[in-house]
Protein backbone atom coordinates (compact mmCIF):
# COMPACT_ATOMS: atom_id res chain seq x y z
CA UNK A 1 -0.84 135.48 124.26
CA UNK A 2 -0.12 134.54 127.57
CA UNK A 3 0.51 130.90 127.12
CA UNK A 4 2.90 131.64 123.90
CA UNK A 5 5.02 133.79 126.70
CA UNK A 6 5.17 131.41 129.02
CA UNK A 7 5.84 128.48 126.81
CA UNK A 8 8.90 130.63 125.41
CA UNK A 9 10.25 131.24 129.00
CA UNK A 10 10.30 127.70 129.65
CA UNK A 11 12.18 126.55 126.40
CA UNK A 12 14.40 129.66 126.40
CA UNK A 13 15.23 128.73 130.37
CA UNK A 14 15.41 125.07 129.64
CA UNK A 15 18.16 125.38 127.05
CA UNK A 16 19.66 128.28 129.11
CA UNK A 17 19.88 125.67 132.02
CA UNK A 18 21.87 123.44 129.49
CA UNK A 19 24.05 125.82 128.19
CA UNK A 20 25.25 127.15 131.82
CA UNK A 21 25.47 123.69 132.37
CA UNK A 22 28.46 123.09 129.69
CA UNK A 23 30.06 126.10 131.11
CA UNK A 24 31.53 124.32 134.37
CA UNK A 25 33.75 126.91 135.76
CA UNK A 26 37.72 126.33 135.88
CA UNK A 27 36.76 123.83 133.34
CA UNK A 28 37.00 123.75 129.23
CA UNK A 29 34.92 121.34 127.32
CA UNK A 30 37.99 119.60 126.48
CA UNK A 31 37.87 118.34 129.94
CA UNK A 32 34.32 116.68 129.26
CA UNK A 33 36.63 114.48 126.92
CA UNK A 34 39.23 113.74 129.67
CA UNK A 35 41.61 116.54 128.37
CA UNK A 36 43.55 118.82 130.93
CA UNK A 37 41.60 121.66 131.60
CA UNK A 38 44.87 124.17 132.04
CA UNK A 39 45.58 123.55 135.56
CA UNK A 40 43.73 126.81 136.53
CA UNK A 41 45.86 129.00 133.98
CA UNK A 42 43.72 131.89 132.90
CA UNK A 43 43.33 131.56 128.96
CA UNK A 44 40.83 133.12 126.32
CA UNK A 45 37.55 131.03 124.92
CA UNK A 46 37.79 129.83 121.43
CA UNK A 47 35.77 128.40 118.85
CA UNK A 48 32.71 126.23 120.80
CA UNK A 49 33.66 127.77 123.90
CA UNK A 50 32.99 131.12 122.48
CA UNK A 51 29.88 129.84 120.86
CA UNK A 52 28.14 128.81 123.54
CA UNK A 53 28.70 131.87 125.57
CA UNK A 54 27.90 133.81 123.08
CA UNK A 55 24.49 131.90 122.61
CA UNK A 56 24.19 131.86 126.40
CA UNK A 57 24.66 135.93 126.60
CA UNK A 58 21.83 136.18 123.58
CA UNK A 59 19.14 133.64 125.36
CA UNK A 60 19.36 135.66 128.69
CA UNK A 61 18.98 138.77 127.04
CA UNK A 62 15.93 136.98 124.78
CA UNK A 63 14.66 135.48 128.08
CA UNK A 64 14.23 139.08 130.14
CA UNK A 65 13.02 141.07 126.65
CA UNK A 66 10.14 137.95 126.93
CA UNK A 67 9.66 138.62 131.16
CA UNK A 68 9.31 142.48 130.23
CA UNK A 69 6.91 141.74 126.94
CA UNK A 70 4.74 139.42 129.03
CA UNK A 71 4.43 142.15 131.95
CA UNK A 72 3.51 144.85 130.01
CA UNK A 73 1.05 142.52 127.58
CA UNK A 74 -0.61 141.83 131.09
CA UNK A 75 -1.41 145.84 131.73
C-alpha cells in the first residue's frame, strides 16, 4: 500500500509542477503565443486559464488527502 501512495504523490506532484508551471504570474497563456499579456491590468481567468486552475486547486487538494491517507495507513 505504501508504494501505490507514494507512486501517486509523485505523478500527482509531477503534473502539479507542470500545471504551476503554465501559471507564470502577470502572465496569460496568450503570452506563451507572443500575445500581450495586459500590460499588468488586473482581469478575470477564462476558459483554459480557468481550467487549469481549477485542475491545479483539485490536484493539491488530491495530493494532501494522499499525504494524510498514507500517514494514517502507516499507524
Amino acid at each position: 500500500m505504501a508504494a501505490v501512495t507514494q507512486l501517486a504523490m509523485i505523478i500527482i506532484s509531477v503534473i502539479l509542477i507542470i500545471l504551476i508551471m503554465l501559471q507564470v504570474k502577470g502572465n496569460a497563456l496568450g503570452s506563451l503565443l507572443g500575445g500581450d499579456a495586459g500590460g499588468g491590468i488586473a482581469r478575470t481567468r477564462r476558459g483554459l486559464e480557468k481550467t487549469i486552475f481549477r485542475i491545479t486547486v483539485f490536484l493539491c487538494i488530491a495530493f494532501m488527502g494522499v499525504s494524510l491517507f498514507s500517514v494514517v495507513a502507516v499507524q
